[in-house]
N, C-alpha and C. Protein backbone atom coordinates (compact mmCIF):
# COMPACT_ATOMS: atom_id res chain seq x y z
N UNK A 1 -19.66 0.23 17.65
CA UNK A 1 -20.96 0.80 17.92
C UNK A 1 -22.02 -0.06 17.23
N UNK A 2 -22.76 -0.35 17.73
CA UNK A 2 -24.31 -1.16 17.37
C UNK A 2 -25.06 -0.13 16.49
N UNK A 3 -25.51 -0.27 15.72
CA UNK A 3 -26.63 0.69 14.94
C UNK A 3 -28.03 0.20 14.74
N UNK A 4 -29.30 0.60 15.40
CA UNK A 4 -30.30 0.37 14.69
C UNK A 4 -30.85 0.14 13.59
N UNK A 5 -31.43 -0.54 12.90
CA UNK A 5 -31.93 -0.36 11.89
C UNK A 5 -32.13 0.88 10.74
N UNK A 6 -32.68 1.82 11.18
CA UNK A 6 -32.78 2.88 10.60
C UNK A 6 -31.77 3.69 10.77
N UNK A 7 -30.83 3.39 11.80
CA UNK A 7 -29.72 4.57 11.82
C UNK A 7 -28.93 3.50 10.54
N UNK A 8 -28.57 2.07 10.70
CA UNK A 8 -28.30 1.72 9.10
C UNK A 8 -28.66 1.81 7.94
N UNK A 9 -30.29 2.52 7.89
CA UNK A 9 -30.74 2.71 6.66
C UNK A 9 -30.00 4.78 6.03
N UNK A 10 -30.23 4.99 7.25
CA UNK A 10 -29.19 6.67 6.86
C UNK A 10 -28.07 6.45 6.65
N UNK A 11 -27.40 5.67 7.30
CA UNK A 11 -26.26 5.62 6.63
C UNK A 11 -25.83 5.02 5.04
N UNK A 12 -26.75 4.24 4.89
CA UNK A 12 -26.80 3.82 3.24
C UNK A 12 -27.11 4.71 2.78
N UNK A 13 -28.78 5.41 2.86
CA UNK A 13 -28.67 6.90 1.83
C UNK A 13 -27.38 7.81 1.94
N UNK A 14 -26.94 7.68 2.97
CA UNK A 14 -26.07 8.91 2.61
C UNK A 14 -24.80 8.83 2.07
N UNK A 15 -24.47 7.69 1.99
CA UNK A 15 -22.95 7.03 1.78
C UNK A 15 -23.67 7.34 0.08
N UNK A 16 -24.82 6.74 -0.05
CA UNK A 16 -25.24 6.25 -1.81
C UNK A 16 -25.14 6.99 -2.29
N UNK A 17 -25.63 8.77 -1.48
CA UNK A 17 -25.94 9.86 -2.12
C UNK A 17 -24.71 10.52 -2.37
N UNK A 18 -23.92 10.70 -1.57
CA UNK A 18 -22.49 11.11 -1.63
C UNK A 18 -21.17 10.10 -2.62
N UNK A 19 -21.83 9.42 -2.62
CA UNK A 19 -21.04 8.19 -4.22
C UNK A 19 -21.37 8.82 -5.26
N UNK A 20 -23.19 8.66 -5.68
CA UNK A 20 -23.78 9.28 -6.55
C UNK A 20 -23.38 10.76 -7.32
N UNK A 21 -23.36 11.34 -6.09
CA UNK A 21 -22.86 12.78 -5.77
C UNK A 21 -21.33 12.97 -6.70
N UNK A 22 -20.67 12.26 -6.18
CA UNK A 22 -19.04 12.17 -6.36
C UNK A 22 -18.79 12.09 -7.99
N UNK A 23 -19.83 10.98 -8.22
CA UNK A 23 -19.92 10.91 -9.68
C UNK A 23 -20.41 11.56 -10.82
N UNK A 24 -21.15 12.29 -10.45
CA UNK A 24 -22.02 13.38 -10.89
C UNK A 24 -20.71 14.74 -11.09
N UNK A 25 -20.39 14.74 -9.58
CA UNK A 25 -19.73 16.39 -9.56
C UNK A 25 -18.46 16.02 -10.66
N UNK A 26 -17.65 14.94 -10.82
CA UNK A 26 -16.54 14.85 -11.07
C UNK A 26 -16.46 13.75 -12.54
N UNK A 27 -17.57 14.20 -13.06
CA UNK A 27 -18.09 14.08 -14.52
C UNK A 27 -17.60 12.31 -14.90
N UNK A 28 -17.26 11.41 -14.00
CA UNK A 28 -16.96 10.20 -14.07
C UNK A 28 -18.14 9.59 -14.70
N UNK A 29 -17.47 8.97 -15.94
CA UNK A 29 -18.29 7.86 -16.68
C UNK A 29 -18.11 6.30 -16.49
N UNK A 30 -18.36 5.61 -17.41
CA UNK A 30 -18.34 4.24 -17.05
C UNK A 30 -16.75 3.88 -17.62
N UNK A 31 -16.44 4.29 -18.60
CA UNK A 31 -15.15 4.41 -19.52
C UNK A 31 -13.89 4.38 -18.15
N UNK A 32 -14.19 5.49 -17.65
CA UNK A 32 -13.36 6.00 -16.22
C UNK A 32 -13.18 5.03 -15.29
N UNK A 33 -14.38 4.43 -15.26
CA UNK A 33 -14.36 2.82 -13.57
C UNK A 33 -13.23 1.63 -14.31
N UNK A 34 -13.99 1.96 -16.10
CA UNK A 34 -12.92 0.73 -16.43
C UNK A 34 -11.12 0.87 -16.46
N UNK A 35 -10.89 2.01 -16.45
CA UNK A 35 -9.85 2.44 -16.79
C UNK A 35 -8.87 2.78 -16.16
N UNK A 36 -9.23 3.63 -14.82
CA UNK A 36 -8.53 3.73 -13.87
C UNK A 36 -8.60 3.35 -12.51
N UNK A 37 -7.70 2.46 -12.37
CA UNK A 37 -7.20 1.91 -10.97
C UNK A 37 -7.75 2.66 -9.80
N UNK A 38 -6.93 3.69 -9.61
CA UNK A 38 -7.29 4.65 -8.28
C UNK A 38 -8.86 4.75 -8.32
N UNK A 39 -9.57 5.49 -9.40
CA UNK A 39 -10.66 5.66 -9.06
C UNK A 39 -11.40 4.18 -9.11
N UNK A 40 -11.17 3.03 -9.19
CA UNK A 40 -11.79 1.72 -8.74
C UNK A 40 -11.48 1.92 -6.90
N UNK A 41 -10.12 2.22 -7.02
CA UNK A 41 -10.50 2.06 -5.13
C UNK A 41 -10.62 3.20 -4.22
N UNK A 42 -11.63 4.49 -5.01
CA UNK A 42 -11.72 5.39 -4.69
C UNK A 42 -13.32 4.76 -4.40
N UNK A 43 -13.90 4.26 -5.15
CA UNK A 43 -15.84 4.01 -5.39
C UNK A 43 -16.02 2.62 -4.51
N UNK A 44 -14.64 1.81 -4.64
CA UNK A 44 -14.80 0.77 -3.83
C UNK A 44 -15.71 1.16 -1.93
N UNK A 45 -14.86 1.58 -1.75
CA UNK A 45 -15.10 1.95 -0.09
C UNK A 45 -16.22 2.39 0.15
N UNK A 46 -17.43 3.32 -0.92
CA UNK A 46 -18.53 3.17 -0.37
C UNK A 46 -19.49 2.47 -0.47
N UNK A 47 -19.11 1.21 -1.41
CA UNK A 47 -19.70 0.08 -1.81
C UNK A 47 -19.53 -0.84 -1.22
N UNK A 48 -18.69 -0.87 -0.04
CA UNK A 48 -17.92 -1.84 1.01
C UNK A 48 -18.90 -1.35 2.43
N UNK A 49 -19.26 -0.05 2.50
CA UNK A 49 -20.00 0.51 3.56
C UNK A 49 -21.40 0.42 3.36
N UNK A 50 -21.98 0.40 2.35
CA UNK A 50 -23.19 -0.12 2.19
C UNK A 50 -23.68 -1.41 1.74
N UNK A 51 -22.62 -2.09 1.77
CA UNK A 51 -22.97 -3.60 1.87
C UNK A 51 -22.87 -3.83 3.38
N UNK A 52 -22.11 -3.49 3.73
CA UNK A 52 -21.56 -3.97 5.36
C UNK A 52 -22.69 -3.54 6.09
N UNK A 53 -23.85 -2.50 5.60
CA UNK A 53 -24.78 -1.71 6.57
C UNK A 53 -25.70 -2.87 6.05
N UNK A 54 -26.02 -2.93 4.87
CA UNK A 54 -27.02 -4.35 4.65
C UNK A 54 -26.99 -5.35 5.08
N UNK A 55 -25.88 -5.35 5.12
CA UNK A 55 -25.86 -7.05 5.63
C UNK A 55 -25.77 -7.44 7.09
N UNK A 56 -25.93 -6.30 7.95
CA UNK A 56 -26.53 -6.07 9.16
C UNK A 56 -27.54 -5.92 10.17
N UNK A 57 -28.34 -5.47 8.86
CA UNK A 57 -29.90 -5.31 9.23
C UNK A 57 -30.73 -6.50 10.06
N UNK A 58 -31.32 -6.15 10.80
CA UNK A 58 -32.01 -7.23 11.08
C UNK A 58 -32.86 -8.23 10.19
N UNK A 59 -33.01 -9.50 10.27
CA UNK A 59 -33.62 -10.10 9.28
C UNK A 59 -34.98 -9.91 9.39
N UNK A 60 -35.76 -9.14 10.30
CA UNK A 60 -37.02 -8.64 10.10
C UNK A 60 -37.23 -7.44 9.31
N UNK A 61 -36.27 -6.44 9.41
CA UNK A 61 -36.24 -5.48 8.86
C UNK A 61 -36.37 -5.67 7.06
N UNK A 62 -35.53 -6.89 6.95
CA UNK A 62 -35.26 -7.67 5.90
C UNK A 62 -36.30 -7.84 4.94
N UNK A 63 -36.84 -8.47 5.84
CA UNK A 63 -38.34 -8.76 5.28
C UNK A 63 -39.13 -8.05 5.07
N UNK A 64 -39.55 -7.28 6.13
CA UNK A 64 -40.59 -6.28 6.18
C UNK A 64 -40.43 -5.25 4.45
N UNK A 65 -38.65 -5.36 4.27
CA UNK A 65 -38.66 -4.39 3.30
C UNK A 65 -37.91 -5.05 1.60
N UNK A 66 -38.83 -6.48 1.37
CA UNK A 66 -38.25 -7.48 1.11
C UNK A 66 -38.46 -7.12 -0.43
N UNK A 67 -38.64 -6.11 -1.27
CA UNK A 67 -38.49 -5.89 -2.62
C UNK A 67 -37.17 -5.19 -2.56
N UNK A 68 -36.36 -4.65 -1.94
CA UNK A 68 -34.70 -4.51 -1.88
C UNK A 68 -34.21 -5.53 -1.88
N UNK A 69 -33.46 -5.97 -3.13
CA UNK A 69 -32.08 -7.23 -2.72
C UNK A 69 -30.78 -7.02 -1.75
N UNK A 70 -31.40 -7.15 -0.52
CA UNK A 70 -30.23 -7.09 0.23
C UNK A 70 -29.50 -7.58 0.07
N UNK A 71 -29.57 -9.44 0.45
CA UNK A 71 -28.38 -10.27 -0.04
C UNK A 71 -27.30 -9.90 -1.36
N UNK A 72 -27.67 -9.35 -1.99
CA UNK A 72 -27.27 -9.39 -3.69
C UNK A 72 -26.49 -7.65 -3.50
N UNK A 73 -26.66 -6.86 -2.51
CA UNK A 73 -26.03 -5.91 -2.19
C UNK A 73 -25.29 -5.84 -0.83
N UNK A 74 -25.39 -6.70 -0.24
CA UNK A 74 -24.19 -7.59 0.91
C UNK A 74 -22.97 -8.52 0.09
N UNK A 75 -23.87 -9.39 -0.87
CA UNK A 75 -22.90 -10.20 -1.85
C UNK A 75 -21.97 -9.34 -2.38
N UNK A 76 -22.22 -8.50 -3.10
CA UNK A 76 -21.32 -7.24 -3.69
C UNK A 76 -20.69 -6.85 -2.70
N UNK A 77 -20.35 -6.49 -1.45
CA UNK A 77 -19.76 -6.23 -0.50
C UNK A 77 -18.44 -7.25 -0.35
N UNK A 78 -19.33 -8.11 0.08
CA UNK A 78 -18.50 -9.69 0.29
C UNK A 78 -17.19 -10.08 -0.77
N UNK A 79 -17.47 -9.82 -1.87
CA UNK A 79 -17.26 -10.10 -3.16
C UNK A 79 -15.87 -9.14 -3.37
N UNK A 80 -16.17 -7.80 -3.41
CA UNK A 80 -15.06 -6.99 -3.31
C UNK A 80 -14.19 -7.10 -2.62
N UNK A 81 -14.74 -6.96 -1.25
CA UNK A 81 -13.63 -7.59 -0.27
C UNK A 81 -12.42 -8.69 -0.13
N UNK A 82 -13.06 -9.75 -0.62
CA UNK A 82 -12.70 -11.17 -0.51
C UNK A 82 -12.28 -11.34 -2.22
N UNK A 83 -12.21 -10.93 -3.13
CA UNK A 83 -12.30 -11.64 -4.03
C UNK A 83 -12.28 -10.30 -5.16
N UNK A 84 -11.32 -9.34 -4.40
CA UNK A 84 -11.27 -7.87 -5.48
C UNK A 84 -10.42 -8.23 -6.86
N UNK A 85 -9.58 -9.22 -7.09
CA UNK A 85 -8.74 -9.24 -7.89
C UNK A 85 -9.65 -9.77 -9.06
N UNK A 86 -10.40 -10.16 -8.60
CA UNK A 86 -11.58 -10.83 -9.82
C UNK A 86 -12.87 -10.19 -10.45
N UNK A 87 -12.71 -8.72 -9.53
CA UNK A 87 -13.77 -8.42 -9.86
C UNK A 87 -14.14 -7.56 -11.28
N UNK A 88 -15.56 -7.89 -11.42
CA UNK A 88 -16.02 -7.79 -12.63
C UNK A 88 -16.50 -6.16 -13.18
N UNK A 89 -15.76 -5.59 -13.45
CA UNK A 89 -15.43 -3.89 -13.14
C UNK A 89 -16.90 -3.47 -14.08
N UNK A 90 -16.68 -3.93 -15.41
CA UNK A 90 -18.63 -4.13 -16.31
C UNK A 90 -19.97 -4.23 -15.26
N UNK A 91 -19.47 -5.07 -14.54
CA UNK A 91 -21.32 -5.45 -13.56
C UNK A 91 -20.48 -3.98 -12.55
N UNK A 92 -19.75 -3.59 -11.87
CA UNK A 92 -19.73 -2.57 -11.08
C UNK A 92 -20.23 -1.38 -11.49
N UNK A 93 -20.02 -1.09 -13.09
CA UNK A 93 -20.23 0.19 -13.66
C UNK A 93 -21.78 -0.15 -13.76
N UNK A 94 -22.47 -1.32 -14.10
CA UNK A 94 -23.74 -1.11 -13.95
C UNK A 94 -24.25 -0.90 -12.65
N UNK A 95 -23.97 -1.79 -11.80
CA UNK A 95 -24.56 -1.01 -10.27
C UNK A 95 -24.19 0.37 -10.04
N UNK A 96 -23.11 1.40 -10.53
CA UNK A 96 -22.97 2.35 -10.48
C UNK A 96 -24.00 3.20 -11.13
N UNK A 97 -24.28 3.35 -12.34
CA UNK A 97 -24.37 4.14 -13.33
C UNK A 97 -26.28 3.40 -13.06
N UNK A 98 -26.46 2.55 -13.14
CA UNK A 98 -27.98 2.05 -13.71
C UNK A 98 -28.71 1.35 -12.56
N UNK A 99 -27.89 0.97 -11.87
CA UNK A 99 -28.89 0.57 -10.04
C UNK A 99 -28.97 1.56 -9.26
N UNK A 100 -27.83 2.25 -8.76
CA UNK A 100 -27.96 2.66 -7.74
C UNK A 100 -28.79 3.44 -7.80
N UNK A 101 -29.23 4.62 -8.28
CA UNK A 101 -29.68 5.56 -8.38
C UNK A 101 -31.49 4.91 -7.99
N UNK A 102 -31.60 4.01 -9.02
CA UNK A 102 -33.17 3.40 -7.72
C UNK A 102 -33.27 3.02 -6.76
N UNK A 103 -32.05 2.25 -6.40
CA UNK A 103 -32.10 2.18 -5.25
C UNK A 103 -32.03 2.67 -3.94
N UNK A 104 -31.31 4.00 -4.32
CA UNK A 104 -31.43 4.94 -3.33
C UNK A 104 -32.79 5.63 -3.16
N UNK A 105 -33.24 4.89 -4.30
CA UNK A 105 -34.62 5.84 -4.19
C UNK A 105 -35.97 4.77 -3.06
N UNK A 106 -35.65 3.70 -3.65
CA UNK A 106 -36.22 2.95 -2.50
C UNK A 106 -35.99 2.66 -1.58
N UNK A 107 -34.71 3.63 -0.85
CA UNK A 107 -34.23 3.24 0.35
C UNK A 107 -34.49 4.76 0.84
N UNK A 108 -34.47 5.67 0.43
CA UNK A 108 -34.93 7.02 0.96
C UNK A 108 -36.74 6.82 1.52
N UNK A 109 -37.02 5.94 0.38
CA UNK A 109 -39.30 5.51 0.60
C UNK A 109 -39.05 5.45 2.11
N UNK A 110 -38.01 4.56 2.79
CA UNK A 110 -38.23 4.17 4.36
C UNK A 110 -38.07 4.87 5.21
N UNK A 111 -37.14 5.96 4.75
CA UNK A 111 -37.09 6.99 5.70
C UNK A 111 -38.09 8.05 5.89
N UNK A 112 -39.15 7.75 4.74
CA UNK A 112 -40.16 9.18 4.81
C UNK A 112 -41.20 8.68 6.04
């Protein structure tokens, strides 16, 4: 299925919000991402879905909304995917715990 632009931008809030969500309800700290396996490839998959929605966007869209690092949240996509055995579980818990949460917030601004 093809997705518009904005039907890719709902799907990032909602994937973000329901990560966010997940982490919140189920009292997961940063201690937790480092520690256990399963829950690394429990958080993986919606970090794989909102890169994959970024890195789709049209490159006007891109622009138009060019204080979001897309690339750098496609890269993280890319990165996991291709190159999970290496990954750097410290920079994940910060995009978890200390990005996302603005960024969902500047990605909700587009939908208003």
């Amino acid at each position: 299925m093809k997705y518009t632009d904005m039907q890719r931008i709902d799907r990032i809030v909602t994937t973000t919000r329901k990560l966010l969500d997940y982490l919140a309800d189920q009292g997961i700290t940063k201690e937790d991402v480092l520690n256990q396996e399963p829950l690394r490839w429990t958080i993986t998959t919606p970090l794989y879905n909102i890169g994959e929605h970024a890195y789709n966007l049209t490159d006007e869209f891109k622009e138009a909304h060019a204080d979001i690092p897309w690339a750098k949240i496609s890269g993280l996509r890319h990165r996991l995917v291709h190159d999970y055995e290496n990954t750097n579980w410290t920079l994940i818990c910060a995009v978890l715990f200390d990005v996302l949460p603005g960024f969902l917030q500047e990605v909700e601004k587009i939908t208003e």
